[in-house]
PDB file of N, CA and C in Angstrom:
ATOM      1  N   UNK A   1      10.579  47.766  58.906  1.00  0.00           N
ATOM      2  CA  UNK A   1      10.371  46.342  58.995  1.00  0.00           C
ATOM      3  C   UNK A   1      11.402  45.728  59.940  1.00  0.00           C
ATOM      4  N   UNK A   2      11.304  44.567  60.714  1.00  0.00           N
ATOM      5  CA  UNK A   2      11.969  43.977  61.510  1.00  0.00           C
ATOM      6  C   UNK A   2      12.815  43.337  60.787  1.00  0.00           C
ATOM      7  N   UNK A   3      14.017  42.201  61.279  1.00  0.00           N
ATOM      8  CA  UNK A   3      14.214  41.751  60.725  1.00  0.00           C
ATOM      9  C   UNK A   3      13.779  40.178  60.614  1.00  0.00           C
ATOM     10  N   UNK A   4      12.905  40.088  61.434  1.00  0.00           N
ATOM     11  CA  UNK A   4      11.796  39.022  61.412  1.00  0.00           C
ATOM     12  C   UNK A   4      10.876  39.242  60.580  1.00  0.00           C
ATOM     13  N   UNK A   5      10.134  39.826  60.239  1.00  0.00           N
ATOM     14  CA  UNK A   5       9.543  40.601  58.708  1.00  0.00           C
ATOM     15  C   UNK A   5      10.129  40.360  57.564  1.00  0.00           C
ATOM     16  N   UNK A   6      11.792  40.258  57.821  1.00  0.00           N
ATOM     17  CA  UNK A   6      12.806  40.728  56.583  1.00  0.00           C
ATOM     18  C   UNK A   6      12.497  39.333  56.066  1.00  0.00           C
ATOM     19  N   UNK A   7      13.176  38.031  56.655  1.00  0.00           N
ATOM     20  CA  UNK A   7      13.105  36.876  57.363  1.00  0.00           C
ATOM     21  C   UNK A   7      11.770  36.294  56.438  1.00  0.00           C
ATOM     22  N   UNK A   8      10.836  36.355  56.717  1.00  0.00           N
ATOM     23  CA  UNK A   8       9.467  36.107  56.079  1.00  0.00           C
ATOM     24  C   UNK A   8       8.810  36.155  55.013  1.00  0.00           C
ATOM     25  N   UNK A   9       9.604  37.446  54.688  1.00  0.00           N
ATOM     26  CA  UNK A   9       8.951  37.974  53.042  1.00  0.00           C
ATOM     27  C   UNK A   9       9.904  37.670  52.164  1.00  0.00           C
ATOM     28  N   UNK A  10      11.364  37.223  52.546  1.00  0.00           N
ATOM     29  CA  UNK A  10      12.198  36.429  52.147  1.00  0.00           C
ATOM     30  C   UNK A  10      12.027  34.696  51.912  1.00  0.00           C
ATOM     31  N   UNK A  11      11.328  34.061  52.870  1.00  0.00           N
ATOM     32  CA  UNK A  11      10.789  33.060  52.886  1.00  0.00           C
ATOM     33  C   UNK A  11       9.602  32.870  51.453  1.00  0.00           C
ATOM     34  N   UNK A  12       8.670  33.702  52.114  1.00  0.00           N
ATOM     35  CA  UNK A  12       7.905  33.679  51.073  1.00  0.00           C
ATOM     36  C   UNK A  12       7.777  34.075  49.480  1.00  0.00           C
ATOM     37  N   UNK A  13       9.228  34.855  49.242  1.00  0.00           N
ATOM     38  CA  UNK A  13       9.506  35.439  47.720  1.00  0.00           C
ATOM     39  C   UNK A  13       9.857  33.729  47.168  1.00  0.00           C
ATOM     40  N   UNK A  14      10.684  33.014  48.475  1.00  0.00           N
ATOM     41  CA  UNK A  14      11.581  31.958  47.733  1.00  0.00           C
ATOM     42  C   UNK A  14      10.485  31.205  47.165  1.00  0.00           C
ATOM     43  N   UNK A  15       9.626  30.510  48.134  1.00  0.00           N
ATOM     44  CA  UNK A  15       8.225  29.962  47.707  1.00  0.00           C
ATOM     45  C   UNK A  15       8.100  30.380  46.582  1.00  0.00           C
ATOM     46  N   UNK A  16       7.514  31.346  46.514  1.00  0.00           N
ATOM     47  CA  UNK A  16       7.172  32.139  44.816  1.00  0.00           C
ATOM     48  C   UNK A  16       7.965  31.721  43.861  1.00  0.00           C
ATOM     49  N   UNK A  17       9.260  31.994  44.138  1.00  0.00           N
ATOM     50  CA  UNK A  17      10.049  31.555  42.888  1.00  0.00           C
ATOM     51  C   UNK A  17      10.211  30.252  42.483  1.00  0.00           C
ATOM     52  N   UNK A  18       9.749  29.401  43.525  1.00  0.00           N
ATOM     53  CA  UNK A  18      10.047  28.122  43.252  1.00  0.00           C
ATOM     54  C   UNK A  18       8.599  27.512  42.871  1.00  0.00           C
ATOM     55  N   UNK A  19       7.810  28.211  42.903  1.00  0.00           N
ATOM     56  CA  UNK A  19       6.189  27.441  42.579  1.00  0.00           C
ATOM     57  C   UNK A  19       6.315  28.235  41.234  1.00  0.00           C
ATOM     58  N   UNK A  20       7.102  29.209  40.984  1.00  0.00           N
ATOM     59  CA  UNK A  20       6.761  29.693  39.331  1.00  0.00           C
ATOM     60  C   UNK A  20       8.093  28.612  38.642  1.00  0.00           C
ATOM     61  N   UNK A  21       8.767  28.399  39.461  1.00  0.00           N
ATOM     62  CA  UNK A  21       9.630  27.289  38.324  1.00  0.00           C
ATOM     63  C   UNK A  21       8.970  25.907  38.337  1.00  0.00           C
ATOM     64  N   UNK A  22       8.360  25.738  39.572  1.00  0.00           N
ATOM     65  CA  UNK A  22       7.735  24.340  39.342  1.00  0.00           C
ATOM     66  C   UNK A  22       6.695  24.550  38.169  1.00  0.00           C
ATOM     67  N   UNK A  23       5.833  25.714  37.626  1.00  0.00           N
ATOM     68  CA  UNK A  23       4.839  26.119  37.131  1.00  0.00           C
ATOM     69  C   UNK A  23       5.560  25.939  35.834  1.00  0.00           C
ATOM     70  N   UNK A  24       6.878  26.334  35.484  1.00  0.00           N
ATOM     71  CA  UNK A  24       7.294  26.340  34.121  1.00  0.00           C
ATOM     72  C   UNK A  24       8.435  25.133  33.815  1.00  0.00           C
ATOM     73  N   UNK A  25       7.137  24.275  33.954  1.00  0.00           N
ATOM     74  CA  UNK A  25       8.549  23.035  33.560  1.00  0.00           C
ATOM     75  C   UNK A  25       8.436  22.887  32.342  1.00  0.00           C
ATOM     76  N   UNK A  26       9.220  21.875  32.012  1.00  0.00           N
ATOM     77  CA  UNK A  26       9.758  21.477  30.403  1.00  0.00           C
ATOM     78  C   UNK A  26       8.565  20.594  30.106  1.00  0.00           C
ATOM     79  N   UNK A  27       8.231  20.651  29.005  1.00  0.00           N
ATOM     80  CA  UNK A  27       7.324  20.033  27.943  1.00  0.00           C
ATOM     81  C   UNK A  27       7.836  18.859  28.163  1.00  0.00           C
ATOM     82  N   UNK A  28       6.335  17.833  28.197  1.00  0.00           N
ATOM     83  CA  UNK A  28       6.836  16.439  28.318  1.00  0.00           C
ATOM     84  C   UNK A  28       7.157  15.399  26.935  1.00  0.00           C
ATOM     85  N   UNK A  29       8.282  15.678  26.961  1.00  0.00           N
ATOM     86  CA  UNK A  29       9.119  15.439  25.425  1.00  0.00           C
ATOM     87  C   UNK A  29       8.314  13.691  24.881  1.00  0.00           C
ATOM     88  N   UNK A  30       8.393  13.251  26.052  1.00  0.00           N
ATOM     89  CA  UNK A  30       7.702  11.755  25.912  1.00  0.00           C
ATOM     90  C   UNK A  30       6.517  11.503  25.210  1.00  0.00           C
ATOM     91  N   UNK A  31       6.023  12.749  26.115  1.00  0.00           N
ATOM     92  CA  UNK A  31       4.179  12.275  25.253  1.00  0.00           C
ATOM     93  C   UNK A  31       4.207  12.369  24.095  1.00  0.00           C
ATOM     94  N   UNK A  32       4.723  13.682  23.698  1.00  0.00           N
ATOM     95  CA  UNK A  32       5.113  13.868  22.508  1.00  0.00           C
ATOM     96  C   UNK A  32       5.310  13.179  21.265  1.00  0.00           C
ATOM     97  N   UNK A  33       6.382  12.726  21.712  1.00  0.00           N
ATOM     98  CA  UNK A  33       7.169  11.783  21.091  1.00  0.00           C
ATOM     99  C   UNK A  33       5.939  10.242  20.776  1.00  0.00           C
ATOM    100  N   UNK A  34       5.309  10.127  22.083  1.00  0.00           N
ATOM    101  CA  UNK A  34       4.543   8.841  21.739  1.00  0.00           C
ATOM    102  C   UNK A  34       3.259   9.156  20.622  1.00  0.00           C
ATOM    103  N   UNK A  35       2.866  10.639  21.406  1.00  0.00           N
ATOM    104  CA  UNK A  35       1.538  10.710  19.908  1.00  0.00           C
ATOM    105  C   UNK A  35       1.990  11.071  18.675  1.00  0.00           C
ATOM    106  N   UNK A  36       3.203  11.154  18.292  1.00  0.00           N
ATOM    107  CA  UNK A  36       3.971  11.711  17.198  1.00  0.00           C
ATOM    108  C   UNK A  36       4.017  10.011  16.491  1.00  0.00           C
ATOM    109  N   UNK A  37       4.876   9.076  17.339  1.00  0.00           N
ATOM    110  CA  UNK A  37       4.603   7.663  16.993  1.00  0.00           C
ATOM    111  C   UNK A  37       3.436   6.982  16.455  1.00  0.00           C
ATOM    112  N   UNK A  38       2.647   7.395  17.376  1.00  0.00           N
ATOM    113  CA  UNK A  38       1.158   6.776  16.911  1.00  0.00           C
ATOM    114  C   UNK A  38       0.541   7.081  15.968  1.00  0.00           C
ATOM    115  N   UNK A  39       0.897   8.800  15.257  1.00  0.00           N
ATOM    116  CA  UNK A  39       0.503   8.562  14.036  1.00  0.00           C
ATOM    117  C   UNK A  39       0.869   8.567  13.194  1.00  0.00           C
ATOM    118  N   UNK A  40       2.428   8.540  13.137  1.00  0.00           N
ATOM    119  CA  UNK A  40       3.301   7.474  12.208  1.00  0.00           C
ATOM    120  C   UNK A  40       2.750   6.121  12.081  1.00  0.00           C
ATOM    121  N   UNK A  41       2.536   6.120  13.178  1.00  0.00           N
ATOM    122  CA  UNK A  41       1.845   4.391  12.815  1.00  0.00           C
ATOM    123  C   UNK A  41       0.731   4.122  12.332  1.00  0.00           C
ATOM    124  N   UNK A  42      -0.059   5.140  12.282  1.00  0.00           N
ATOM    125  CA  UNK A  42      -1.593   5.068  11.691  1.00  0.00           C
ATOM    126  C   UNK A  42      -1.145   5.366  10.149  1.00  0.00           C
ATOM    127  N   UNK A  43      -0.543   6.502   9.949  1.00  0.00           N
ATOM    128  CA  UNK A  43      -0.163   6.704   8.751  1.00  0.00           C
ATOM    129  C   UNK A  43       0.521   5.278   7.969  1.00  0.00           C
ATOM    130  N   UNK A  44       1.529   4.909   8.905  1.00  0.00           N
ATOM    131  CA  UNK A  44       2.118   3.533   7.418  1.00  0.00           C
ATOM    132  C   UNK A  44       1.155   2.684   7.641  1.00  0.00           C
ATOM    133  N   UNK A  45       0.340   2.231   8.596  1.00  0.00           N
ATOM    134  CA  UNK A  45      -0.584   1.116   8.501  1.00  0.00           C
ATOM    135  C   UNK A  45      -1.665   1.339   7.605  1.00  0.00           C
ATOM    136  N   UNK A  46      -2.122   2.594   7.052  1.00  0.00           N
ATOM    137  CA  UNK A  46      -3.128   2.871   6.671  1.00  0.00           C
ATOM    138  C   UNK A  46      -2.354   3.350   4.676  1.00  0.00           C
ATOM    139  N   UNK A  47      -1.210   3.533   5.149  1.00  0.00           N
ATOM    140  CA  UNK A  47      -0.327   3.632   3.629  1.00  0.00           C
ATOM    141  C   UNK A  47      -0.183   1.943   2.962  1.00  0.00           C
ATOM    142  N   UNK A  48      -0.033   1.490   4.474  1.00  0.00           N
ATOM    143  CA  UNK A  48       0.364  -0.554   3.977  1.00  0.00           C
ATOM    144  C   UNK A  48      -0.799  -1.148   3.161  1.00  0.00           C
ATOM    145  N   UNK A  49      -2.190  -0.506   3.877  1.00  0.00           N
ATOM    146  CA  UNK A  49      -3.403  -1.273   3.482  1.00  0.00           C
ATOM    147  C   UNK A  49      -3.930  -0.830   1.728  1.00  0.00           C
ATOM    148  N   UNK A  50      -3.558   0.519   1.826  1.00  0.00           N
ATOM    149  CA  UNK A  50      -3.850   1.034   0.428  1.00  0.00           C
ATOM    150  C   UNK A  50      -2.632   0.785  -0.969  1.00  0.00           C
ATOM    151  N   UNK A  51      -1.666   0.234  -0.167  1.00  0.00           N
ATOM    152  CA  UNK A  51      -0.590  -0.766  -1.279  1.00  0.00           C
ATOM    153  C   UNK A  51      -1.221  -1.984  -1.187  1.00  0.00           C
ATOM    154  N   UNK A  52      -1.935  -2.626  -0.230  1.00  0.00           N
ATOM    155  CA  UNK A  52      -1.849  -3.987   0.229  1.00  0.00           C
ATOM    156  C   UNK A  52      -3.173  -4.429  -1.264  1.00  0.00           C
ATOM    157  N   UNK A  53      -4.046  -3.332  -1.496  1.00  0.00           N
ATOM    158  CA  UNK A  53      -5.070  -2.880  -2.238  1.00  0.00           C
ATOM    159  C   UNK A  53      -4.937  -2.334  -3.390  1.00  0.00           C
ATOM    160  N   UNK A  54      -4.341  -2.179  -3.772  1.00  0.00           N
ATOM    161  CA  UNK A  54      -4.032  -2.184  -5.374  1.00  0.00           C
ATOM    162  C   UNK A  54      -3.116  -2.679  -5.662  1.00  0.00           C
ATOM    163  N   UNK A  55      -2.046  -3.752  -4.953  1.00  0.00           N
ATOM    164  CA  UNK A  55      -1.421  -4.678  -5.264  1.00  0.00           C
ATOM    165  C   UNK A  55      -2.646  -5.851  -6.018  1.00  0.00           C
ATOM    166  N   UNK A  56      -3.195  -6.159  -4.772  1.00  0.00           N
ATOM    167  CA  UNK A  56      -4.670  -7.215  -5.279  1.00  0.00           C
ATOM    168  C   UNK A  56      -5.246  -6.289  -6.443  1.00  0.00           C
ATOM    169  N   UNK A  57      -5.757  -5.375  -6.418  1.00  0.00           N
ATOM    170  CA  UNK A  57      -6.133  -4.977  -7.880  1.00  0.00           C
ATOM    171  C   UNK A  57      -5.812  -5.409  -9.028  1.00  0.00           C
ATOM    172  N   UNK A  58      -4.363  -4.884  -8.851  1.00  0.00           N
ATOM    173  CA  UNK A  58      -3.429  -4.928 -10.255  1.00  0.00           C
ATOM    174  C   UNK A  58      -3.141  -6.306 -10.369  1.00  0.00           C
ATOM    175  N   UNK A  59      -3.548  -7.174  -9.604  1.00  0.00           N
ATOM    176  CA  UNK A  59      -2.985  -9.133  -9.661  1.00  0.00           C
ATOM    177  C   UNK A  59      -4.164  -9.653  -9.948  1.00  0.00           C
ATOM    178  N   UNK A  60      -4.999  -8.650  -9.877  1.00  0.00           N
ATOM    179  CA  UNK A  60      -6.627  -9.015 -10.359  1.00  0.00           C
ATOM    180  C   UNK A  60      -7.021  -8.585 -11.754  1.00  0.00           C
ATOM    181  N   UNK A  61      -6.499  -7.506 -11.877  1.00  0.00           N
ATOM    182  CA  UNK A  61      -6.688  -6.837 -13.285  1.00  0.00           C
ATOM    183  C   UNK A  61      -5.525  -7.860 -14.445  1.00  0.00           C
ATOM    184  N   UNK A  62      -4.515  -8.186 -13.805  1.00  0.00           N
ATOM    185  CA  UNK A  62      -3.592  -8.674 -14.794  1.00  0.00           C
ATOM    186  C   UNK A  62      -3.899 -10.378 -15.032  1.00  0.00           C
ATOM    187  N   UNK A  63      -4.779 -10.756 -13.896  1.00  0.00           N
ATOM    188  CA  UNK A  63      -5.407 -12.131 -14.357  1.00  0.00           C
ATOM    189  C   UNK A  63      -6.145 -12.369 -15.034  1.00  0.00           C
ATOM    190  N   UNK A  64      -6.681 -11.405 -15.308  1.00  0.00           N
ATOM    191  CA  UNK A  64      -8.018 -11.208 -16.052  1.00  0.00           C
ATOM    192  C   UNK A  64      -7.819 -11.153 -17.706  1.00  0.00           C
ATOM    193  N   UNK A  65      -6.427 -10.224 -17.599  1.00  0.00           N
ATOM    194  CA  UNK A  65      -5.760 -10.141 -18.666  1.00  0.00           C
ATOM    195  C   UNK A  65      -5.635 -11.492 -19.051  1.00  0.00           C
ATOM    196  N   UNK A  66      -4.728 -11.994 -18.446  1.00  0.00           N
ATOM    197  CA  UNK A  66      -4.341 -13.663 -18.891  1.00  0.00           C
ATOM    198  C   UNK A  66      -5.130 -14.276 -19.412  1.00  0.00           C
ATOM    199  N   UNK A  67      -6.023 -14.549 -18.487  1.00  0.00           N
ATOM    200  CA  UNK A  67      -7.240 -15.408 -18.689  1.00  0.00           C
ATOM    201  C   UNK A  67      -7.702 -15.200 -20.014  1.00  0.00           C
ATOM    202  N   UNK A  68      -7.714 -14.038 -20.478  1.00  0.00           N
ATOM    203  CA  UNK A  68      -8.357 -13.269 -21.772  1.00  0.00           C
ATOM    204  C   UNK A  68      -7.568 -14.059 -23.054  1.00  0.00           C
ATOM    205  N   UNK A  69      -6.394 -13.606 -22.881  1.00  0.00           N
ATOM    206  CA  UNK A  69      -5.410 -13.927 -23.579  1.00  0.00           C
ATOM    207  C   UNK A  69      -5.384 -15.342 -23.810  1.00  0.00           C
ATOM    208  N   UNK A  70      -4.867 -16.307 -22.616  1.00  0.00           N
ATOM    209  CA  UNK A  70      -5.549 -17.326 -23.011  1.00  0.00           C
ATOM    210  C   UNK A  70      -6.615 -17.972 -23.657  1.00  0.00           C
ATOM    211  N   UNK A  71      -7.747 -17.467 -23.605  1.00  0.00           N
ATOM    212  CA  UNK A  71      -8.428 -17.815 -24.257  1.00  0.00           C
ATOM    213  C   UNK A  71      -8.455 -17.430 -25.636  1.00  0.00           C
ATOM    214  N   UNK A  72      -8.175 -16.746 -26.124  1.00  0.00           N
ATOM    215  CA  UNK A  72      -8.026 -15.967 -27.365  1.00  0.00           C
ATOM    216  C   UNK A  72      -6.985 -17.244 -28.297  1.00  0.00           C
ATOM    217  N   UNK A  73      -5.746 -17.285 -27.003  1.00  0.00           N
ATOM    218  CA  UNK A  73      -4.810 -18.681 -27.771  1.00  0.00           C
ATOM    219  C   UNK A  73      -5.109 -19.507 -28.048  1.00  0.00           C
ATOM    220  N   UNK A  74      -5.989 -20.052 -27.163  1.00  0.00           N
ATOM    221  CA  UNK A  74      -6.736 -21.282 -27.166  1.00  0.00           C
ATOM    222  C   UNK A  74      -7.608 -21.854 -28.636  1.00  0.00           C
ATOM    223  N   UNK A  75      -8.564 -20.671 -28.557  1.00  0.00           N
ATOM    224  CA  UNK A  75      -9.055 -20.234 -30.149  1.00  0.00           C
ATOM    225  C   UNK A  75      -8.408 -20.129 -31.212  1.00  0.00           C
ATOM    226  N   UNK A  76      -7.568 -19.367 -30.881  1.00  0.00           N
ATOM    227  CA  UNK A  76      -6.625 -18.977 -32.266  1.00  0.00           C
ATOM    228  C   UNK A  76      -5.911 -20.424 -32.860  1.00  0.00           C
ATOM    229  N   UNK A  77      -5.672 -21.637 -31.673  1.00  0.00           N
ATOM    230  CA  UNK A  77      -5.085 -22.915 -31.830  1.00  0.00           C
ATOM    231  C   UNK A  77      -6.555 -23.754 -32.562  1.00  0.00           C
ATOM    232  N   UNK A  78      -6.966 -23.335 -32.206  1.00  0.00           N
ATOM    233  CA  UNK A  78      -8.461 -24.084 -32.358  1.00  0.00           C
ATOM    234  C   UNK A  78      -8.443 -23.860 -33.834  1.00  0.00           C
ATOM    235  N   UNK A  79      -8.991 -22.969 -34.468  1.00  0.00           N
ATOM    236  CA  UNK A  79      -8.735 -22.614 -35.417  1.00  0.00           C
ATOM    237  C   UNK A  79      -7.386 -22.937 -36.689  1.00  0.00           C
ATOM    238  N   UNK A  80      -6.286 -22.845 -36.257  1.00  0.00           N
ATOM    239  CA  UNK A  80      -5.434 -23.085 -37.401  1.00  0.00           C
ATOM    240  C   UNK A  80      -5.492 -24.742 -37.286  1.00  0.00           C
ATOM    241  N   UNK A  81      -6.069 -25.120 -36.117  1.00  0.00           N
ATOM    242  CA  UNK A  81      -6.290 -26.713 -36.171  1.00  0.00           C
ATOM    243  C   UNK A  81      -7.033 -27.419 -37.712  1.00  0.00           C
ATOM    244  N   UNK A  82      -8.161 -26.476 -37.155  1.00  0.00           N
ATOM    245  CA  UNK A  82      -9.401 -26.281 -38.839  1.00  0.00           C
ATOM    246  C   UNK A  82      -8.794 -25.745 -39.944  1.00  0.00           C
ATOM    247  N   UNK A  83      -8.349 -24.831 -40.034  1.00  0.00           N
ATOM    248  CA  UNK A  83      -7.320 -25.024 -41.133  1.00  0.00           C
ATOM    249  C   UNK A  83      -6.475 -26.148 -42.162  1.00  0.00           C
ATOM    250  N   UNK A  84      -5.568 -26.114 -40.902  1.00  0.00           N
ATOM    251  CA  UNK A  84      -4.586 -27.317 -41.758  1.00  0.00           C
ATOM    252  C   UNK A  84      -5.382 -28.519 -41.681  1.00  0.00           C
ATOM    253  N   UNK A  85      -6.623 -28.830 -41.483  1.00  0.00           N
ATOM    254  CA  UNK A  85      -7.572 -30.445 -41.778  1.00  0.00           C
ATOM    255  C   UNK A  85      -8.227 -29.723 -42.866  1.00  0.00           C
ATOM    256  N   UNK A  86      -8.351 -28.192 -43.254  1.00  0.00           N
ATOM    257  CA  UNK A  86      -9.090 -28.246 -44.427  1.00  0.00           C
ATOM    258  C   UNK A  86      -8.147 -27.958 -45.659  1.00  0.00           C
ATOM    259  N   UNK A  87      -6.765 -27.767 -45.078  1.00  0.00           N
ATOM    260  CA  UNK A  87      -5.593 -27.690 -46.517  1.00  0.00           C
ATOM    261  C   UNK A  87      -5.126 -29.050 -46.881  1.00  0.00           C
ATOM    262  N   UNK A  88      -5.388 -30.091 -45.707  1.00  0.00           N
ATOM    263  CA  UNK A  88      -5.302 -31.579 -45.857  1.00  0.00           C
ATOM    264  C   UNK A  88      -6.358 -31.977 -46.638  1.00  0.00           C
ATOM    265  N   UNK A  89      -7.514 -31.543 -46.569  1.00  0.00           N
ATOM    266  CA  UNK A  89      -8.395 -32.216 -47.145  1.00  0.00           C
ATOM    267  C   UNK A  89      -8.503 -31.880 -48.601  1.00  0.00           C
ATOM    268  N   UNK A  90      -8.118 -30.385 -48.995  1.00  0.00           N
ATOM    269  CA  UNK A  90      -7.835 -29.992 -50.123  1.00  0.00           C
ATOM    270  C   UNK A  90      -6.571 -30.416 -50.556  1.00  0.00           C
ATOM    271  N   UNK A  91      -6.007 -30.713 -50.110  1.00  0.00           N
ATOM    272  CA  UNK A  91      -4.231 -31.480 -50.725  1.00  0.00           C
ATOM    273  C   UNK A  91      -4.995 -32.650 -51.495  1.00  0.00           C
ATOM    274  N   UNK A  92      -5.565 -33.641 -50.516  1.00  0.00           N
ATOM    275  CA  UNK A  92      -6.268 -34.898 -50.900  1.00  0.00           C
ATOM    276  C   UNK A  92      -7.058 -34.787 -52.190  1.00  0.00           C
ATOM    277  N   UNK A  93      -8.256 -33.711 -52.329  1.00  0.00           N
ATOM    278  CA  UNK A  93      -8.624 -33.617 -53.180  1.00  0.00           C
ATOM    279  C   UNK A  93      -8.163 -33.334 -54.513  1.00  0.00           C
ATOM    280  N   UNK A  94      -6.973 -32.456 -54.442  1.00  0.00           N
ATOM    281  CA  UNK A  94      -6.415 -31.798 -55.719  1.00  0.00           C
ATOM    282  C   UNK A  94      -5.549 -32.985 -56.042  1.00  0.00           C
ATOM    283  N   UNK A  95      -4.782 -34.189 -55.095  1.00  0.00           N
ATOM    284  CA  UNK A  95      -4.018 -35.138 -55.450  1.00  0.00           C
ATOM    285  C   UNK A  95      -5.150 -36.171 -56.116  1.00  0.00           C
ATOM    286  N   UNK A  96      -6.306 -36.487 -55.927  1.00  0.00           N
ATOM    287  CA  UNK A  96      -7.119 -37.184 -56.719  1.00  0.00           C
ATOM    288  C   UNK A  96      -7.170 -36.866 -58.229  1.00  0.00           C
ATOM    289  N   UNK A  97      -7.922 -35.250 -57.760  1.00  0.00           N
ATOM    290  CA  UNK A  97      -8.023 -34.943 -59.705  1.00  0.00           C
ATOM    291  C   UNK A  97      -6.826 -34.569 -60.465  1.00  0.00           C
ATOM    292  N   UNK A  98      -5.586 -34.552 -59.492  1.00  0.00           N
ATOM    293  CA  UNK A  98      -4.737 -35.104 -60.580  1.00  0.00           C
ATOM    294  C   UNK A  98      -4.583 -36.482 -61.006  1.00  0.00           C
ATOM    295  N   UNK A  99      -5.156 -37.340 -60.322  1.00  0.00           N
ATOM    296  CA  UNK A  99      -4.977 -38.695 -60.845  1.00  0.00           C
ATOM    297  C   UNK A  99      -6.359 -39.070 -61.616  1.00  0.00           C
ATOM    298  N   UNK A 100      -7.086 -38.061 -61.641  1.00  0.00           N
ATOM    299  CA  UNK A 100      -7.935 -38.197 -63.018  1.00  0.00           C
ATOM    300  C   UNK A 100      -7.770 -37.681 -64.593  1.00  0.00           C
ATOM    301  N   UNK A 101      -6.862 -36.993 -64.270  1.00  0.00           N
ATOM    302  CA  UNK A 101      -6.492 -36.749 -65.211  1.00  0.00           C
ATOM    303  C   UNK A 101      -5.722 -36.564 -66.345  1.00  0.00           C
TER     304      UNK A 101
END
């Protein structure tokens, strides 16, 4: 071989080596990183909505409760109302027939 030959195939190894390092570059840490983000973000947005959803449940279920309850008090007031007008009315009565007798 010449050393114009030498020269050439020297040229052209370097090429090579440098199109196989351009060929093996580093992982693009970025993208990565961004689709790694994105579904972190799908994940808590989609974790937020299913708290956001049985929060309202449970503020729905526990009104319901109330409401219940209340009403039950309501009644239960209702009631000892009727009561004490019918232990009044029996006071009244038993204070008569003692004065009949």
């Amino acid at each position: 071989l010449s050393p114009q030959e030498i020269r050439e195939l020297q040229a052209q190894l370097q090429e090579q080596h440098i199109q196989v390092e351009m060929d093996i570059s580093k992982p693009d840490l970025t993208a990565a990183l961004r689709d790694i983000r994105a579904q972190y973000e799908s994940i808590a947005a989609k974790n937020i909505a299913e708290a956001e959803e049985w929060y309202k449940s449970k503020v729905s279920d526990l009104t319901q409760a109330a409401n219940k309850n209340n009403d039950a008090l309501r009644q239960a007031k209702q009631e000892m109302l009727e009561y004490r007008h019918q232990i009044q009315s029996y006071t009244c009565e038993i204070d008569a027939l003692k004065g009949t007798v």
